[in-house]
Protein backbone atom coordinates (compact mmCIF):
# COMPACT_ATOMS: atom_id res chain seq x y z
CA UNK A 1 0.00 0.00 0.00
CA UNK A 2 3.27 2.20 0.78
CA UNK A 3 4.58 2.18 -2.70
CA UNK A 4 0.84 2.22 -4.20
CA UNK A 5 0.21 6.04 -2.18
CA UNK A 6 3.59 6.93 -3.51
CA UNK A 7 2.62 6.57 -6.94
CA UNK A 8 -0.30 8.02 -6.55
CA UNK A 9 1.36 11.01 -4.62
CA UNK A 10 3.64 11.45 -7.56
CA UNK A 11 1.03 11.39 -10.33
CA UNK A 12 -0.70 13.72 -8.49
CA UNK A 13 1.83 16.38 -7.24
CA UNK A 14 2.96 16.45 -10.99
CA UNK A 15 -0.56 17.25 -12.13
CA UNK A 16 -1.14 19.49 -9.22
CA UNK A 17 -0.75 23.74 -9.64
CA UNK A 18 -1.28 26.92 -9.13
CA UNK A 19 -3.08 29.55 -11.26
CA UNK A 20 -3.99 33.21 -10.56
CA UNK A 21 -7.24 34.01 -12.69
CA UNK A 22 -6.49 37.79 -11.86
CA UNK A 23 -2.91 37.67 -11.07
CA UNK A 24 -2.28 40.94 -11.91
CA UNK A 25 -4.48 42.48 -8.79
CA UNK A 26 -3.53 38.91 -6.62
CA UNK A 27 -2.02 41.45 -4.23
CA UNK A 28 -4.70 44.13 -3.57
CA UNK A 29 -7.37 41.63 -2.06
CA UNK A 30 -7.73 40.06 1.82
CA UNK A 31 -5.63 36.43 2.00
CA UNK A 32 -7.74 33.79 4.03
CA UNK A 33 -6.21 30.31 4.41
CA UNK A 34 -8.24 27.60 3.74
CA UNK A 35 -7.26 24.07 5.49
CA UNK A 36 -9.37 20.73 4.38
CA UNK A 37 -8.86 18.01 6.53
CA UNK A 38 -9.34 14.09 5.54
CA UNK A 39 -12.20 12.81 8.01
CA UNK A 40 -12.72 9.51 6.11
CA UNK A 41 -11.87 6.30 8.10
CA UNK A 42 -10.01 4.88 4.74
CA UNK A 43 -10.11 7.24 2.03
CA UNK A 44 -7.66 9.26 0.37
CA UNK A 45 -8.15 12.68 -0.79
CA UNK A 46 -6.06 13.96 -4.07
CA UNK A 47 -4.66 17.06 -3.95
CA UNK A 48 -7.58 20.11 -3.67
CA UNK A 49 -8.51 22.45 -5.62
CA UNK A 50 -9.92 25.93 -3.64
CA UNK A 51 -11.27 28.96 -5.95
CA UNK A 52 -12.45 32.25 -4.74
CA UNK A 53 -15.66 34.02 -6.97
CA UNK A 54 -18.66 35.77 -7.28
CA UNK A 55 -21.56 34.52 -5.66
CA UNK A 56 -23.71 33.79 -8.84
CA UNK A 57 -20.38 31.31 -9.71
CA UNK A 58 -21.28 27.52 -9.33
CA UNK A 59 -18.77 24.98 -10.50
CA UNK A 60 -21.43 22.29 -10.74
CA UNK A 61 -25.10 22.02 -9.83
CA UNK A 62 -26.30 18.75 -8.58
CA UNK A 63 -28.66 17.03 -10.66
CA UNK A 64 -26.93 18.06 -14.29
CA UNK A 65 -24.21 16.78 -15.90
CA UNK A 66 -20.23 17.38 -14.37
CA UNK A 67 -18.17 19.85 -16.85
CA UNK A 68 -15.39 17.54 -18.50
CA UNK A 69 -13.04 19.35 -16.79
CA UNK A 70 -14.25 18.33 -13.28
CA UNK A 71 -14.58 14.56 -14.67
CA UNK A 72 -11.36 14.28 -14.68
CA UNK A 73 -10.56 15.22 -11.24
CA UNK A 74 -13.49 13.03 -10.04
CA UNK A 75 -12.11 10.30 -12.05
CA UNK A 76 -8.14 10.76 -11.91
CA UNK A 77 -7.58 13.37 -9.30
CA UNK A 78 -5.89 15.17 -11.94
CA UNK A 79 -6.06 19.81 -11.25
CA UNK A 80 -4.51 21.04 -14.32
CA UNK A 81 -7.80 20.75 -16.57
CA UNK A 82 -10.06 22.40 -14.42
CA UNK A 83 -7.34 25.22 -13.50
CA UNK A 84 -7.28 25.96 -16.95
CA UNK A 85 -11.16 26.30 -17.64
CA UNK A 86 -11.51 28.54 -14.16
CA UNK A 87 -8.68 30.60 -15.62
CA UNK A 88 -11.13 31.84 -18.53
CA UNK A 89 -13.97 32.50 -15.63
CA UNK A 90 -14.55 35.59 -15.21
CA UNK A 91 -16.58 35.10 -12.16
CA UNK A 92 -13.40 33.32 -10.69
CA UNK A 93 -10.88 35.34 -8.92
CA UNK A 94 -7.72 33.09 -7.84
CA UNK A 95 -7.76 29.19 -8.13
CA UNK A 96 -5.07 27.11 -6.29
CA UNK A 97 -4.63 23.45 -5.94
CA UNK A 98 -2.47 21.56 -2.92
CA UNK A 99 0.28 19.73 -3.74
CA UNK A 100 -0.12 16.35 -2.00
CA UNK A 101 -2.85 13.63 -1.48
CA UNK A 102 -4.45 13.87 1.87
CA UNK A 103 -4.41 10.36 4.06
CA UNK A 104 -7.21 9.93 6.36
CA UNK A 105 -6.86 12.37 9.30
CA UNK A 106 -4.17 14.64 7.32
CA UNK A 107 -4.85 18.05 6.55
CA UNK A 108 -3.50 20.28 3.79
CA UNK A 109 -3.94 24.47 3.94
CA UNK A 110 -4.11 26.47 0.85
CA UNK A 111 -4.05 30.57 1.04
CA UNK A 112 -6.64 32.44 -1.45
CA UNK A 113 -6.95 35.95 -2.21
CA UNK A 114 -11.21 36.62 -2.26
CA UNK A 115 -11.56 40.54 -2.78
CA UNK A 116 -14.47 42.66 -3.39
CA UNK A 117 -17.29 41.22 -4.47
CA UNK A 118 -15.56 37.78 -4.91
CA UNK A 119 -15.84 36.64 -1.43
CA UNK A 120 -17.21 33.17 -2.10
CA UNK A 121 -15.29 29.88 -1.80
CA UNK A 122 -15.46 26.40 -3.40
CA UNK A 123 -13.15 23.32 -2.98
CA UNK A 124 -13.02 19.89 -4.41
CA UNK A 125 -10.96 17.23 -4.44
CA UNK A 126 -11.65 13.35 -5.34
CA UNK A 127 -11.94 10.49 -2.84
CA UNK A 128 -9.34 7.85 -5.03
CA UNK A 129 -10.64 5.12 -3.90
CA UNK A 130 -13.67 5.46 -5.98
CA UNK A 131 -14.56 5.33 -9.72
CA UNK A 132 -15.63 9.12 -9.67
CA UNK A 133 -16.52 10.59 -5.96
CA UNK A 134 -15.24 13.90 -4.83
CA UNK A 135 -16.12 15.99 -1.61
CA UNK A 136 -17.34 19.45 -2.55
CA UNK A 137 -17.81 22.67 -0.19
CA UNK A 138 -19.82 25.14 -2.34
CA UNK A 139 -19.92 29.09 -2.28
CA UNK A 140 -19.18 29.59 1.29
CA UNK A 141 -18.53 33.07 2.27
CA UNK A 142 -15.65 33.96 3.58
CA UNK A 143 -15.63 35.61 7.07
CA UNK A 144 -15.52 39.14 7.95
CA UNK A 145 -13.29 38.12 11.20
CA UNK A 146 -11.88 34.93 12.49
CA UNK A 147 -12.71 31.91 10.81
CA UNK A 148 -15.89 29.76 9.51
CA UNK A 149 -15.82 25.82 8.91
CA UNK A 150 -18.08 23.69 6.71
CA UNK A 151 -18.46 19.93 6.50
CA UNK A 152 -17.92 18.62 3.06
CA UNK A 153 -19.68 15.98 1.71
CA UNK A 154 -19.49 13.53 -1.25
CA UNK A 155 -20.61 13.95 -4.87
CA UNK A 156 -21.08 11.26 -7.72
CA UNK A 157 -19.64 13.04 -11.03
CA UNK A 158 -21.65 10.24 -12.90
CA UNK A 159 -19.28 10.11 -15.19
CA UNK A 160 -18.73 6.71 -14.13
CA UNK A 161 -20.41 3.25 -13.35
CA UNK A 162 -19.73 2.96 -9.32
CA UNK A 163 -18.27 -0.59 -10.47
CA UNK A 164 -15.99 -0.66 -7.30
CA UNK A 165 -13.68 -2.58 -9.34
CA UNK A 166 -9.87 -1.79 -8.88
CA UNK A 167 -9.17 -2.18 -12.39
CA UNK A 168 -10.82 1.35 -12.99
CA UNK A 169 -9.83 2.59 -9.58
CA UNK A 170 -6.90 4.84 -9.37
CA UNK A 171 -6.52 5.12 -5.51
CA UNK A 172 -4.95 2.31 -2.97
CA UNK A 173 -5.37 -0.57 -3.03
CA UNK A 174 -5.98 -0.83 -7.02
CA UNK A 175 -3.61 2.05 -8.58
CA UNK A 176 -4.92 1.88 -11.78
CA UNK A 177 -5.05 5.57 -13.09
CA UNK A 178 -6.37 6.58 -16.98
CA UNK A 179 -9.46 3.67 -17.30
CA UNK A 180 -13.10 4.65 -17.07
CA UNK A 181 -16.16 2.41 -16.47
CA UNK A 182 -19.04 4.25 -18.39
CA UNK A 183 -21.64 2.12 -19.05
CA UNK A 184 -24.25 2.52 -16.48
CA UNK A 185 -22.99 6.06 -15.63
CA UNK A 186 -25.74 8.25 -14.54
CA UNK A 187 -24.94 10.91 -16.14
CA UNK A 188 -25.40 13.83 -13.97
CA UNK A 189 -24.14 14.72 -10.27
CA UNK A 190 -25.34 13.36 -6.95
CA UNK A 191 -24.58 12.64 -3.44
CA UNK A 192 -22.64 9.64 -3.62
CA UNK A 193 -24.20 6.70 -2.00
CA UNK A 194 -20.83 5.14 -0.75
CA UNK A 195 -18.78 2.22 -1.12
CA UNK A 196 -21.15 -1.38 -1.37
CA UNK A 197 -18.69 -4.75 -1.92
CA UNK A 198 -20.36 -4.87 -5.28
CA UNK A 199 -16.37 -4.90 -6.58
CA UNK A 200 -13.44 -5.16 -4.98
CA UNK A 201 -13.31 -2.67 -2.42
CA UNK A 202 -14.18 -3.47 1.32
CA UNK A 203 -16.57 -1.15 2.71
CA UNK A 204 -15.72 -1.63 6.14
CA UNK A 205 -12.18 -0.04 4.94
CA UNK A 206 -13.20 2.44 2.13
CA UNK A 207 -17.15 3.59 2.78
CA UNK A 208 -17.68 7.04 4.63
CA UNK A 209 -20.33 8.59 6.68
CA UNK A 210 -20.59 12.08 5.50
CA UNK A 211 -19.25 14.82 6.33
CA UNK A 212 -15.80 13.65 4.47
CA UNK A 213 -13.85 16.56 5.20
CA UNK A 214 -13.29 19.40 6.94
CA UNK A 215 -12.96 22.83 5.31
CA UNK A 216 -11.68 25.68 7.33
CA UNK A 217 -11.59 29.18 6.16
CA UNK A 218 -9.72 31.73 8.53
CA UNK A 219 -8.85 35.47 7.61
CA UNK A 220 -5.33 35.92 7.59
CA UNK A 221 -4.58 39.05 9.38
């Protein structure tokens, strides 16, 4: 399982960034730091993604389809598609993504710039250990003082038949990154319904309870 997580690590951290949609005013706006903690008994998180926006901005809306760009994180855990689309948002303000896969219980902090009127946050990051789950906090407003925290829960992209087998799996123990399971998929986003035995994964080791993380936004001073 060691050398599984450090594959996936390494895919990840090589597909993980940073982008600036308005770099060029980055500086001007109030920093918070935003810290998402793994509260899954067996899950692994891949590296988040946290945007600051506008409040009519939604990355998703449960119940339609998942943009192709967060399919791919829901399905591979890969950042660099869906830093590119947010970077021609103009509703989006700064996106960053962490740099390493959170283990259950670890917790990663990422600072964001959310000025003016674009003082709403999202994150999202995919549970690997699924065929195409991801926990999602949505439009949160960032606090005037202090800090706020939000339970995430987790979303179906389906993009994906929840198969459960490893062989389209790319988190531990099945490390098998770049297949996809589509027939069956349902074809638009939901609340997951968790991890069944139906394939190869144990529940007992790899379902959740929601919330499945932790998302902590505090005003840096």
């Amino acid at each position: 399982m060691n050398q599984l997580m450090s594959r996936l690590a390494i895919a990840l951290v090589l597909a993980a960034g940073v982008h600036l949609a308005h770099s060029a005013s980055a500086a001007e706006g109030q920093r918070y730091a935003v810290t998402i903690t793994n509260v899954t008994r067996g899950q692994v998180i891949t590296p988040p993604v946290v945007m600051s926006h506008t409040e009519d901005f939604r990355l998703f809306t449960p119940g339609t389809p998942a943009i192709a760009e967060l399919v791919v994180l829901a399905e591979e855990g890969a950042v660099g598609p869906l830093l590119d689309v947010l970077a021609t948002r103009p509703e989006v303000f700064e996106a960053r993504a962490g740099g390493d896969v959170l283990t259950p219980g670890a917790s990663v902090t990422i600072e964001i710039t959310a000025p003016g009127t674009y003082r709403h946050v999202t994150a999202v990051g995919m549970l690997a250990t699924t065929n195409d789950a991801f926990f999602a906090v949505r439009g949160v407003e960032v606090p005037r003082r202090g800090e706020r925290s939000v339970g995430a829960v987790a979303y179906d992209a389906g993009s994906e038949a929840n198969s459960e087998l490893c062989a389209f799996i790319p988190g531990p123990p099945c490390g098998s990154a770049g297949a996809r399971d589509t027939a069956g998929a349902e074809g638009y986003v939901h609340i997951h319904a968790g991890i069944h035995g139906d394939g190869d994964l144990v529940p007992a080791q790899h379902d959740w309870r929601n919330p499945v993380a932790e998302v902590t936004i505090r005003r840096l001073e």
